[in-house]
C-alpha atoms as a PDB file:
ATOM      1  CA  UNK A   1     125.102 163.284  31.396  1.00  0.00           C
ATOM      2  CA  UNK A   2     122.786 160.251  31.153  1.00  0.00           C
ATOM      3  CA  UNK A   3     122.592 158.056  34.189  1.00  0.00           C
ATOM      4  CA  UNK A   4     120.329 155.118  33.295  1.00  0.00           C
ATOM      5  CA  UNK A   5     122.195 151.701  33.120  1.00  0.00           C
ATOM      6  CA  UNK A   6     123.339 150.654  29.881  1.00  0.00           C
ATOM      7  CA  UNK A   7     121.923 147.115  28.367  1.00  0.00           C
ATOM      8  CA  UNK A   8     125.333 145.504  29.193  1.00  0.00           C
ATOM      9  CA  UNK A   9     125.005 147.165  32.680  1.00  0.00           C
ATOM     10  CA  UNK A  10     121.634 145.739  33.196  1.00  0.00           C
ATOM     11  CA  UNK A  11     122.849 142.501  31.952  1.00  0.00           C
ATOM     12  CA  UNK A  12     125.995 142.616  34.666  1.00  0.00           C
ATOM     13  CA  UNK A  13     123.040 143.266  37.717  1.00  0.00           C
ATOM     14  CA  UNK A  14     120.535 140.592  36.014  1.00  0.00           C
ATOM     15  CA  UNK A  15     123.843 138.095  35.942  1.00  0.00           C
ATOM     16  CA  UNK A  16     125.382 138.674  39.331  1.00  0.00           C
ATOM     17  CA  UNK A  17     122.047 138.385  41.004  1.00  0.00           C
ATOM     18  CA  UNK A  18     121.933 135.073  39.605  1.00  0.00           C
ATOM     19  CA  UNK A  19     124.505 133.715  40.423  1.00  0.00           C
ATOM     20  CA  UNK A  20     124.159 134.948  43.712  1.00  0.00           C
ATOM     21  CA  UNK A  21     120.605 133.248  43.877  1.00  0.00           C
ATOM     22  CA  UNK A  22     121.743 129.884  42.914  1.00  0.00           C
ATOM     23  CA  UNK A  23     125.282 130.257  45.430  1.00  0.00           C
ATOM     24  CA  UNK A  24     124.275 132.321  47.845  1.00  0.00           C
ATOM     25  CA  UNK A  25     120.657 131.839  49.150  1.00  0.00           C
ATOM     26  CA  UNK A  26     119.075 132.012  52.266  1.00  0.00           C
ATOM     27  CA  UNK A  27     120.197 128.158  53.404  1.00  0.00           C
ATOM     28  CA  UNK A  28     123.573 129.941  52.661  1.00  0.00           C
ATOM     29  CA  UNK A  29     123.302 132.579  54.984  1.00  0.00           C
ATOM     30  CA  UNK A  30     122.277 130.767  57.833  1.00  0.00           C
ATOM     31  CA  UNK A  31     124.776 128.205  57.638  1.00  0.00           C
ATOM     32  CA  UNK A  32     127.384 131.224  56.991  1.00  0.00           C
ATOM     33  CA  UNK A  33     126.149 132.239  60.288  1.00  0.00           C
ATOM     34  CA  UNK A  34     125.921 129.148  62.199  1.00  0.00           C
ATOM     35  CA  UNK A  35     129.781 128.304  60.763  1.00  0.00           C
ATOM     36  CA  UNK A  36     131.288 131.530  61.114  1.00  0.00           C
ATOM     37  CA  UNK A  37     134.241 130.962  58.691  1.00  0.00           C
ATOM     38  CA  UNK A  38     134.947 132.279  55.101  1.00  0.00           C
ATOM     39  CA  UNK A  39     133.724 129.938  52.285  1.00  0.00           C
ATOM     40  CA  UNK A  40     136.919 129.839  50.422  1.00  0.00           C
ATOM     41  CA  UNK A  41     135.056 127.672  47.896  1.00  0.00           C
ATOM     42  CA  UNK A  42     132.602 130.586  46.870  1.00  0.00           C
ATOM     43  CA  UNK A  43     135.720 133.043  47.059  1.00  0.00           C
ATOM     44  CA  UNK A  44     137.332 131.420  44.592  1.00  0.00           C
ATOM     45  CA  UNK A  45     133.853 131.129  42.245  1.00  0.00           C
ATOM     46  CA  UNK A  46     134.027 134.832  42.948  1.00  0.00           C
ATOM     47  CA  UNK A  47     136.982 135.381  41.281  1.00  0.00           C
ATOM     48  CA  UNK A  48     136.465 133.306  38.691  1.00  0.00           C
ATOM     49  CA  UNK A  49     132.854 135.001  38.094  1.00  0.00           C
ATOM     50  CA  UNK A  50     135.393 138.471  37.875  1.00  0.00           C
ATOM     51  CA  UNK A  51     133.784 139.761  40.928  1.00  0.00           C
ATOM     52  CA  UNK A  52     137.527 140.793  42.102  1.00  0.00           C
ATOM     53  CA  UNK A  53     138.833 141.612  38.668  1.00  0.00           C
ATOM     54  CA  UNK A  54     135.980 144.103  37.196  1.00  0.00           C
ATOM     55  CA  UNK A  55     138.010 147.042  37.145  1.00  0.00           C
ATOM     56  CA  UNK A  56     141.581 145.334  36.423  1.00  0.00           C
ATOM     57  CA  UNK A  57     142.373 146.262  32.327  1.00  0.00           C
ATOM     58  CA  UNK A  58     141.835 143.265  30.060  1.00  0.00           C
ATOM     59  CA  UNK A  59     145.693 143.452  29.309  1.00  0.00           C
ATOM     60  CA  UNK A  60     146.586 142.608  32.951  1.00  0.00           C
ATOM     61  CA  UNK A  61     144.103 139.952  32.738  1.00  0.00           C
ATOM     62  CA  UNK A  62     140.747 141.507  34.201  1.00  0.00           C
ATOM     63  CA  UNK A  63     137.765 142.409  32.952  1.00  0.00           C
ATOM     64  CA  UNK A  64     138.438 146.135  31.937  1.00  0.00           C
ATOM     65  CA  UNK A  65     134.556 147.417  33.546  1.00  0.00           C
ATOM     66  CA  UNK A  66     134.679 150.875  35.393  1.00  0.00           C
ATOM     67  CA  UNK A  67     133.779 151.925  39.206  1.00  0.00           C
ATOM     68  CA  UNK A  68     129.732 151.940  37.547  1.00  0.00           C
ATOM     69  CA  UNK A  69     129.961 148.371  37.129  1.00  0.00           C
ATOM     70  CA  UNK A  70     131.795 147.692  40.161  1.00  0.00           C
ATOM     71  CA  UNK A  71     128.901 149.673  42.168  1.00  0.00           C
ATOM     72  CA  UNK A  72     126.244 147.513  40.612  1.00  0.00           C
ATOM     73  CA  UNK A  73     127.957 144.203  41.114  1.00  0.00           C
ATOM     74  CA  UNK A  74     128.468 145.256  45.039  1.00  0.00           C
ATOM     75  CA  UNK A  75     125.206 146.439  45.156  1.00  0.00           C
ATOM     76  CA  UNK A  76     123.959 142.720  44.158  1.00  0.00           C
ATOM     77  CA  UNK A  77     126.636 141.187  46.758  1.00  0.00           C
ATOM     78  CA  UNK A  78     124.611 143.989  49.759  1.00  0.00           C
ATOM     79  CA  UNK A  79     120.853 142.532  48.971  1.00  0.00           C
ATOM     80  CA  UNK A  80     122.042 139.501  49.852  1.00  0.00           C
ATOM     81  CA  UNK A  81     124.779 139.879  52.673  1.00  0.00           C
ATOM     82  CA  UNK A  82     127.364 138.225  51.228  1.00  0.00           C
ATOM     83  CA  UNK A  83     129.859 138.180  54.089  1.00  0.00           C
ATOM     84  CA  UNK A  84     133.514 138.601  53.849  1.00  0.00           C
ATOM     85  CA  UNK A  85     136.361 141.388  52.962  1.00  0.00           C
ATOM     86  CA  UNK A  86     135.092 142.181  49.385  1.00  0.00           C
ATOM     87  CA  UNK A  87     135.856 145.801  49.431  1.00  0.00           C
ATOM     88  CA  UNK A  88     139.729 145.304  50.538  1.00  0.00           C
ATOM     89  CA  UNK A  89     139.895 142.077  47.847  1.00  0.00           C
ATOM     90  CA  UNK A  90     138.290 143.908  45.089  1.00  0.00           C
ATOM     91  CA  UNK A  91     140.323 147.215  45.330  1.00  0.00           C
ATOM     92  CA  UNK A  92     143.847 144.845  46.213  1.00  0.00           C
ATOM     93  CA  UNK A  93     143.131 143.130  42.633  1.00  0.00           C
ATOM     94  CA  UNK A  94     145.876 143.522  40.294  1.00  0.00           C
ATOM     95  CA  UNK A  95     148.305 145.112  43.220  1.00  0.00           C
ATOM     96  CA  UNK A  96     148.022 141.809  45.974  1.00  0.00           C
ATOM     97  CA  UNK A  97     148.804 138.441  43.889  1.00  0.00           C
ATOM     98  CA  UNK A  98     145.880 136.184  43.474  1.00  0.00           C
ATOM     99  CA  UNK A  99     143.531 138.713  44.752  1.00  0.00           C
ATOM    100  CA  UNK A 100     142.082 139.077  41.487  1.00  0.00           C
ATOM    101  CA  UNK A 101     141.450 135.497  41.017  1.00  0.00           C
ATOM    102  CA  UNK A 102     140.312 134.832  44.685  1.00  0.00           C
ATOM    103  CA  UNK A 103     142.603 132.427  45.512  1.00  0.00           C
ATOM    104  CA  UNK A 104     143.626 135.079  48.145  1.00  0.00           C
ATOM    105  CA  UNK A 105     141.836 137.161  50.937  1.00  0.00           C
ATOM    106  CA  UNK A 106     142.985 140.320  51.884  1.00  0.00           C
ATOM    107  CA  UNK A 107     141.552 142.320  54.704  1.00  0.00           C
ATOM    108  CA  UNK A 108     142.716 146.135  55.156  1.00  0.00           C
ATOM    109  CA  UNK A 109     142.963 148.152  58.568  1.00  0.00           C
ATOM    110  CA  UNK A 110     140.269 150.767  58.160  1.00  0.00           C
ATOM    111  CA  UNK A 111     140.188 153.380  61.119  1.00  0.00           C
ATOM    112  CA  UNK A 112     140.278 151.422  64.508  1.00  0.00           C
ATOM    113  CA  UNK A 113     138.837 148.092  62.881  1.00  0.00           C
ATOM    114  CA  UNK A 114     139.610 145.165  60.455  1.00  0.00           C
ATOM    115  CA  UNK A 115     137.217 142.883  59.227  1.00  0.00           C
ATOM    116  CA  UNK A 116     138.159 139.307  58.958  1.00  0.00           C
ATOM    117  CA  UNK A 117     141.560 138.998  59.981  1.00  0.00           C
ATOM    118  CA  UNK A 118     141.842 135.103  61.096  1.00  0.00           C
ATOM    119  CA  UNK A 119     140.703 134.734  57.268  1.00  0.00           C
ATOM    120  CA  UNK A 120     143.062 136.914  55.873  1.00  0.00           C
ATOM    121  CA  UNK A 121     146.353 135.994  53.883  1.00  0.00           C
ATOM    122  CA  UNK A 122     147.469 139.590  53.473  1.00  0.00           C
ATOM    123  CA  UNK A 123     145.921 142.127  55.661  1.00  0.00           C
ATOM    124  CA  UNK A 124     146.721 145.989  54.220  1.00  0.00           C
ATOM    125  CA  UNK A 125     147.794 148.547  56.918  1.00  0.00           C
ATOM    126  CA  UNK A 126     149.442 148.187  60.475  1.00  0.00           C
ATOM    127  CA  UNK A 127     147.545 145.645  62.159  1.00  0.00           C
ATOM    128  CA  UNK A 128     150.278 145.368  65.095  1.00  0.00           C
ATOM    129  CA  UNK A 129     148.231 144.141  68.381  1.00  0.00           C
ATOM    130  CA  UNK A 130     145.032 144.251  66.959  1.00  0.00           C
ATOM    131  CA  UNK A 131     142.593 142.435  69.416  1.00  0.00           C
ATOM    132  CA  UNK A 132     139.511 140.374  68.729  1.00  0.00           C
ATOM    133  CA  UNK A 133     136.381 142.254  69.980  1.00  0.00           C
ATOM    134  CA  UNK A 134     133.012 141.559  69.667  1.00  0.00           C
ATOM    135  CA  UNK A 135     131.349 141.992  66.732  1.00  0.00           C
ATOM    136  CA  UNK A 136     127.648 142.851  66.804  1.00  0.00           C
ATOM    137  CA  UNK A 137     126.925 141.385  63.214  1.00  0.00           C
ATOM    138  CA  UNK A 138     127.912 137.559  63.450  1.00  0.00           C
ATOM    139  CA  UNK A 139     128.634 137.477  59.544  1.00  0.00           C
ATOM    140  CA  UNK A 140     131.548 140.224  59.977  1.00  0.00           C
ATOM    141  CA  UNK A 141     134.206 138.952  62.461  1.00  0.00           C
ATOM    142  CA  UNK A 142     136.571 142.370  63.956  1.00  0.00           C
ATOM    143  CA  UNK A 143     139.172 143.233  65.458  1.00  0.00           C
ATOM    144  CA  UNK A 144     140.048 146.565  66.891  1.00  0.00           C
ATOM    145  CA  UNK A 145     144.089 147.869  66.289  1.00  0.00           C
ATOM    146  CA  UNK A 146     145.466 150.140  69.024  1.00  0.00           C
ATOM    147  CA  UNK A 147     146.631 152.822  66.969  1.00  0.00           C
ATOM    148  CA  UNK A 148     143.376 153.895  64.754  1.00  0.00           C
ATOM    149  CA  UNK A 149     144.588 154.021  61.240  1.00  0.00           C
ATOM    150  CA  UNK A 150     143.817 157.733  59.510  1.00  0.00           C
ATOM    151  CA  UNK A 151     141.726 156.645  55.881  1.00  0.00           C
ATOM    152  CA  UNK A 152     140.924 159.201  53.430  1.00  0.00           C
ATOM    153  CA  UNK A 153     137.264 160.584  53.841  1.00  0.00           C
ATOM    154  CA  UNK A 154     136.463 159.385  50.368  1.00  0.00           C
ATOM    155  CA  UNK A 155     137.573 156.621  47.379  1.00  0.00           C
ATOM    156  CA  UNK A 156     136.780 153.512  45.763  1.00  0.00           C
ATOM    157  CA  UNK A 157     136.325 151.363  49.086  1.00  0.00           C
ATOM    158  CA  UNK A 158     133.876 154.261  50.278  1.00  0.00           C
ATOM    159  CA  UNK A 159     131.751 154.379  47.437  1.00  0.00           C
ATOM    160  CA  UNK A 160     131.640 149.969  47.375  1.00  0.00           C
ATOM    161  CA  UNK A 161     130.741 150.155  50.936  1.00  0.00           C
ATOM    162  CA  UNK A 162     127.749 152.695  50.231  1.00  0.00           C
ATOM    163  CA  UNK A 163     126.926 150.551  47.320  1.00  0.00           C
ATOM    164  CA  UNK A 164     126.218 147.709  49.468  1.00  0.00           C
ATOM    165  CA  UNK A 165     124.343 149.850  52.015  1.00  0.00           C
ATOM    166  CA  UNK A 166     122.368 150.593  49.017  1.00  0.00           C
ATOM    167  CA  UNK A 167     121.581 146.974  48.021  1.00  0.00           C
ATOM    168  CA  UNK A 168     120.755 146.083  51.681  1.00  0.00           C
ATOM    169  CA  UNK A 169     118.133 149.206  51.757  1.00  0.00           C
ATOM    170  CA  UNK A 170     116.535 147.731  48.480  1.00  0.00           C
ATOM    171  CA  UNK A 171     116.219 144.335  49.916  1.00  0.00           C
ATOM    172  CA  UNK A 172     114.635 145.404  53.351  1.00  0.00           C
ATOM    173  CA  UNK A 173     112.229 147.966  51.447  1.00  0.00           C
ATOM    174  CA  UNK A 174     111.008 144.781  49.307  1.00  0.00           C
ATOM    175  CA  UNK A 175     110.896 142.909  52.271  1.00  0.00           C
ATOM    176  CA  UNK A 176     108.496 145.414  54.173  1.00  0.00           C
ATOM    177  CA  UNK A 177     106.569 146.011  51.264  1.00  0.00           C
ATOM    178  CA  UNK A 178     106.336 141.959  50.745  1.00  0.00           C
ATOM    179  CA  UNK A 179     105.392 141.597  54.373  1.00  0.00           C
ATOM    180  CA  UNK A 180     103.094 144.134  54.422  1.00  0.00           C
ATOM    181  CA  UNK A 181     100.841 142.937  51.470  1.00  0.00           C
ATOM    182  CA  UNK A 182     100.582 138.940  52.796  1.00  0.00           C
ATOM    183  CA  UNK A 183     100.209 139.527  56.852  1.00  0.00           C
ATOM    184  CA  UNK A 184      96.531 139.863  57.956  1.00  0.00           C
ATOM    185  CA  UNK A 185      95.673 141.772  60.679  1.00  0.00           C
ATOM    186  CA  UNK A 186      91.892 142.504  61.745  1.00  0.00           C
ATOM    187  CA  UNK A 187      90.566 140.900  58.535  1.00  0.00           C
ATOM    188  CA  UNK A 188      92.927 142.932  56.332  1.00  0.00           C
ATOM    189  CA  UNK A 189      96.778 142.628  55.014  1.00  0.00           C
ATOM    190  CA  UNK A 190      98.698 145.302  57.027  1.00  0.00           C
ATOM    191  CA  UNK A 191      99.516 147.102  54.125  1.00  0.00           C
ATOM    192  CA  UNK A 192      96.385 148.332  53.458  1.00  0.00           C
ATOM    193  CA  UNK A 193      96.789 150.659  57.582  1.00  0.00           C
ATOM    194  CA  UNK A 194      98.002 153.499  56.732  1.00  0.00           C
ATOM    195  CA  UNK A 195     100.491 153.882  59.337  1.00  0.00           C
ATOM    196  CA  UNK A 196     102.378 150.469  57.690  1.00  0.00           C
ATOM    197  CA  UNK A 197     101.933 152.755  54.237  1.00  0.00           C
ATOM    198  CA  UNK A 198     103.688 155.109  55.267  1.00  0.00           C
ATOM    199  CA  UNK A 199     106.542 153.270  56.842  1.00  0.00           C
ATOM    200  CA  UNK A 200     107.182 151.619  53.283  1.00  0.00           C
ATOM    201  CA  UNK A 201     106.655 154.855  51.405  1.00  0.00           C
ATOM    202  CA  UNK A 202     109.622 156.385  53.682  1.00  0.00           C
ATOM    203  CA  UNK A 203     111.676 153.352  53.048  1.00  0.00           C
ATOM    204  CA  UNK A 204     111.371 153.538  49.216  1.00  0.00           C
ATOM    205  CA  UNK A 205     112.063 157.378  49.363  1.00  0.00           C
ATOM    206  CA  UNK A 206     115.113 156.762  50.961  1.00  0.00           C
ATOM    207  CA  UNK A 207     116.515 153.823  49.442  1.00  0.00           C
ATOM    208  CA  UNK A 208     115.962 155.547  45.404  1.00  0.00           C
ATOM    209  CA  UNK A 209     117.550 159.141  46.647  1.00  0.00           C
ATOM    210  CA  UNK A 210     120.401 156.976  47.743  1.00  0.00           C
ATOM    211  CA  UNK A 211     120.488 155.190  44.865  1.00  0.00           C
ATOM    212  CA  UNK A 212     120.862 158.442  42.253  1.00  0.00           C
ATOM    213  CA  UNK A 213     123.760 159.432  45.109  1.00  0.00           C
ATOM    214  CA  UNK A 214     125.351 156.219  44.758  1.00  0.00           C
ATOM    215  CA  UNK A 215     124.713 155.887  41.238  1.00  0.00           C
ATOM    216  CA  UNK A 216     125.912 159.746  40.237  1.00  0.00           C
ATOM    217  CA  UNK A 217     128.973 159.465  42.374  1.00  0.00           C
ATOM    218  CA  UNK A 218     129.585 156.435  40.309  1.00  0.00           C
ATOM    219  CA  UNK A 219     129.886 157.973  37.067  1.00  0.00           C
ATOM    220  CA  UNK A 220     131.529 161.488  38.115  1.00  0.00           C
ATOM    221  CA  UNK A 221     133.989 159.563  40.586  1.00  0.00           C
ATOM    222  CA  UNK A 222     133.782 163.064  42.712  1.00  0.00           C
ATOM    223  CA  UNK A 223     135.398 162.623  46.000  1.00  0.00           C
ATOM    224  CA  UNK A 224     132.639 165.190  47.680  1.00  0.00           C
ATOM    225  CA  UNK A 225     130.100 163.151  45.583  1.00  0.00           C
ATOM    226  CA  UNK A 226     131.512 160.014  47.159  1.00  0.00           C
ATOM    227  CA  UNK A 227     131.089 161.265  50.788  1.00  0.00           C
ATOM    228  CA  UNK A 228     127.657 162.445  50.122  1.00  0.00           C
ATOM    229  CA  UNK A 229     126.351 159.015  48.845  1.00  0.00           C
ATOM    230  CA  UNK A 230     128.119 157.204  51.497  1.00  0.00           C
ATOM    231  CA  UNK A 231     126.257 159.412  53.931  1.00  0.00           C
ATOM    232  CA  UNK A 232     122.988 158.792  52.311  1.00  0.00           C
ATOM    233  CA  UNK A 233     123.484 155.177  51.747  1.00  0.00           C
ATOM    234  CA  UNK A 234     124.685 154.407  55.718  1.00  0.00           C
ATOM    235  CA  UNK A 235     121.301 156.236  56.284  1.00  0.00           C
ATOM    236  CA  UNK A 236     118.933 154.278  53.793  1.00  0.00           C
ATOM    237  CA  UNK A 237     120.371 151.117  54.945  1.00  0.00           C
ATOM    238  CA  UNK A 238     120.347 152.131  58.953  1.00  0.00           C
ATOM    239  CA  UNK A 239     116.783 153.023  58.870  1.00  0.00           C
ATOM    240  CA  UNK A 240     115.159 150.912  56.088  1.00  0.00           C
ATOM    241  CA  UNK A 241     116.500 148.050  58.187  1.00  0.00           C
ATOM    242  CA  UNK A 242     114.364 149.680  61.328  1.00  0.00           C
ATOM    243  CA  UNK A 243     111.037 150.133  59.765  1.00  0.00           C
ATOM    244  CA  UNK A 244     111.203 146.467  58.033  1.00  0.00           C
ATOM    245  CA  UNK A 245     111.395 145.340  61.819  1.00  0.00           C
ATOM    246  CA  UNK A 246     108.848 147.799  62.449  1.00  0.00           C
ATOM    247  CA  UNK A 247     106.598 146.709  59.558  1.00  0.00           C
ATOM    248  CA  UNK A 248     107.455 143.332  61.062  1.00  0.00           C
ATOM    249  CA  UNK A 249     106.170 143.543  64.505  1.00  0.00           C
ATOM    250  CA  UNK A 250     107.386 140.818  67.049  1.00  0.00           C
ATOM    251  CA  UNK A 251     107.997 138.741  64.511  1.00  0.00           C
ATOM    252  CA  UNK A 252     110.982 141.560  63.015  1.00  0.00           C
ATOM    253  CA  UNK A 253     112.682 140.667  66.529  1.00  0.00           C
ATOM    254  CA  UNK A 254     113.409 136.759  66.520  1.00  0.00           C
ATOM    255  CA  UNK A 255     116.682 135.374  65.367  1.00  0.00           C
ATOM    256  CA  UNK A 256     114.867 133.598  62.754  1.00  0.00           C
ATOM    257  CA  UNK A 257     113.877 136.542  60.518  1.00  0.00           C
ATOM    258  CA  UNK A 258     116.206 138.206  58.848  1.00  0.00           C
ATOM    259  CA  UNK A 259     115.780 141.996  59.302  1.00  0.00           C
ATOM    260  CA  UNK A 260     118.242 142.038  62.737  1.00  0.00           C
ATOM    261  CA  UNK A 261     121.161 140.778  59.861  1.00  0.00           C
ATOM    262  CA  UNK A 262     120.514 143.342  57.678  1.00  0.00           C
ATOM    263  CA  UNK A 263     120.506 145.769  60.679  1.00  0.00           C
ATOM    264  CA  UNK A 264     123.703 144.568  62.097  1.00  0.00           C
ATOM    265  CA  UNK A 265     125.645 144.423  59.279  1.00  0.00           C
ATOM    266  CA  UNK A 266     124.173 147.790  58.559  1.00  0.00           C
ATOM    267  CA  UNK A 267     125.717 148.888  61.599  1.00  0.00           C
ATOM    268  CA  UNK A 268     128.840 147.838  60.853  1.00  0.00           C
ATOM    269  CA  UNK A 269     129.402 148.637  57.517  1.00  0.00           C
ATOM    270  CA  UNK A 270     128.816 152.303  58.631  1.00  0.00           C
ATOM    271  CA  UNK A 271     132.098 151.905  60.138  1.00  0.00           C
ATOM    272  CA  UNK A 272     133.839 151.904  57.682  1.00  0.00           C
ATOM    273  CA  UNK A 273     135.548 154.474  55.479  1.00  0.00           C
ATOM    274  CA  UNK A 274     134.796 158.280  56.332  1.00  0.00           C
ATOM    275  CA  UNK A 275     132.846 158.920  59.613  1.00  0.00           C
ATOM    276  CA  UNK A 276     129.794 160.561  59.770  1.00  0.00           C
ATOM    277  CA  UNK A 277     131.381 163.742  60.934  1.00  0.00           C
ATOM    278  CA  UNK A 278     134.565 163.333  58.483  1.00  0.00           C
ATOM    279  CA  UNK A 279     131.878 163.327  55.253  1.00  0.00           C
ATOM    280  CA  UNK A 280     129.952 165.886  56.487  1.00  0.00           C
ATOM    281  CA  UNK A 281     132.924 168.312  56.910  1.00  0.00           C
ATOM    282  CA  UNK A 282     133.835 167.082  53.259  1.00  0.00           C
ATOM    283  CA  UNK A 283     130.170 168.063  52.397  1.00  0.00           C
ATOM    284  CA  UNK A 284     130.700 171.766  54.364  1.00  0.00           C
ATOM    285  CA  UNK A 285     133.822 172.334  52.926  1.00  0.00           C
ATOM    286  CA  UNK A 286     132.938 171.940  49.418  1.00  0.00           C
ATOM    287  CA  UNK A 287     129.992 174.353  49.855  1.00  0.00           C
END
């Protein structure tokens, strides 16, 4: 079974990230932040760009790509924290009217939480009494339901969610690394202590054996597969997010850079889907 991308695929990544990069930059962000509201604008260049559509068949009027494309295109949307419900969009396409075209937002109940839900115009799952609470990452807006919805420990919306994890690990590795060469400390860039080196080395390690989780679990669409990536990716993402505030210093810790974001939404994201402990026993049980 061969693994690398495809020319198309690398093509889809190369194409996504630009468009991101010319939408979505770091201006963007921060005024995502400062507003706190969906920009139903870039939604609906979203849908147009297929980001929704991907894996809805050409006949139904998608773009007929598999769950492989779909993890490199949310892998793209993760480096760059694009905020919103694009997991519970992307899978609704082709069942939830104008999903696919992003001229609607649909948030889903997943466990105890739902992301998103004043934005919403269909929200998936019993979201009877759900309360605002406060939401550590100020991109994700939640709201906790009273009676914690039970979600399968693996599936598409899983494996999307790890795939961002995945792009947010890439981006903070980078980040470190970039950091580390350019900051001067006692005549020399950091990078060259090898303390920092190590902290990047670690970073890299985990982010790539995330990546060939991710990426395998992709192509074989195993649901034990799944879980195991999603484990791996929650971790990359988690801790790559740490040691770029590490590599960082004091500097890691003002609102201004933007390691605590990737942290945070980190945090969040591995919320959702399977638990920790529900993968795991998914892992067990399979061996």
């Amino acid at each position: 079974m061969d693994f690398r991308l495809t020319d198309d695929q690398k093509a889809l990544k190369a194409g996504v990230r630009e468009l991101l990069a010319g939408r979505f930059d770091r201006d963007a962000l921060r005024a995502s932040v400062e507003r706190g509201t969906l920009d139903r604008a870039l939604w609906r260049e979203l849908g147009a760009a297929g980001f929704f559509a991907l894996r809805v068949p050409e006949a139904e009027g998608g773009v007929g790509l598999g769950l492989p494309e779909a993890v490199l295109v949310f892998e793209e949307a993760g480096r760059v924290l694009l905020p919103g419900p694009l997991v519970a969009t992307h899978v609704a396409a082709g069942v939830v009217e104008g999903a696919a075209e992003g001229e609607v937002v649909v948030a889903a109940a997943d466990g105890g939480l739902v992301e998103w839900l004043d934005e919403a115009d269909v929200v998936l799952g019993d979201v009877a009494g759900a309360v605002a609470v406060r939401s550590v990452d100020p991109l994700t807006p939640l709201h906790r339901v009273p009676a914690p919805v039970v979600v399968p420990t693996t599936g598409v919306a899983g494996l999307l969610t790890a795939a961002e994890q995945l792009g947010s690990a890439a981006r903070t590795t980078e980040t470190a690394v970039s950091y580390a060469r350019t900051r001067v400390q006692f005549g020399q860039a950091i990078g060259a202590f090898q303390a920092v080196k190590h902290l990047c080395a670690q970073m890299l390690v985990r982010t790539e054996v995330a990546r060939a989780a991710v990426y395998a679990a992709a192509v074989t669409g195993d649901p034990v597969e799944i879980a195991g990536a999603k484990l791996l990716a929650d971790e990359a993402a988690v801790d790559c997010a740490r040691d770029c505030l590490q590599v960082h210093g004091g500097m890691g810790f003002t609102w201004e850079a933007d390691v605590h974001l990737h942290l945070k939404r980190a945090w969040v994201r591995s919320r959702r889907g399977p638990s920790k402990a529900q993968a795991e026993e998914a892992e067990a049980a399979a061996l």
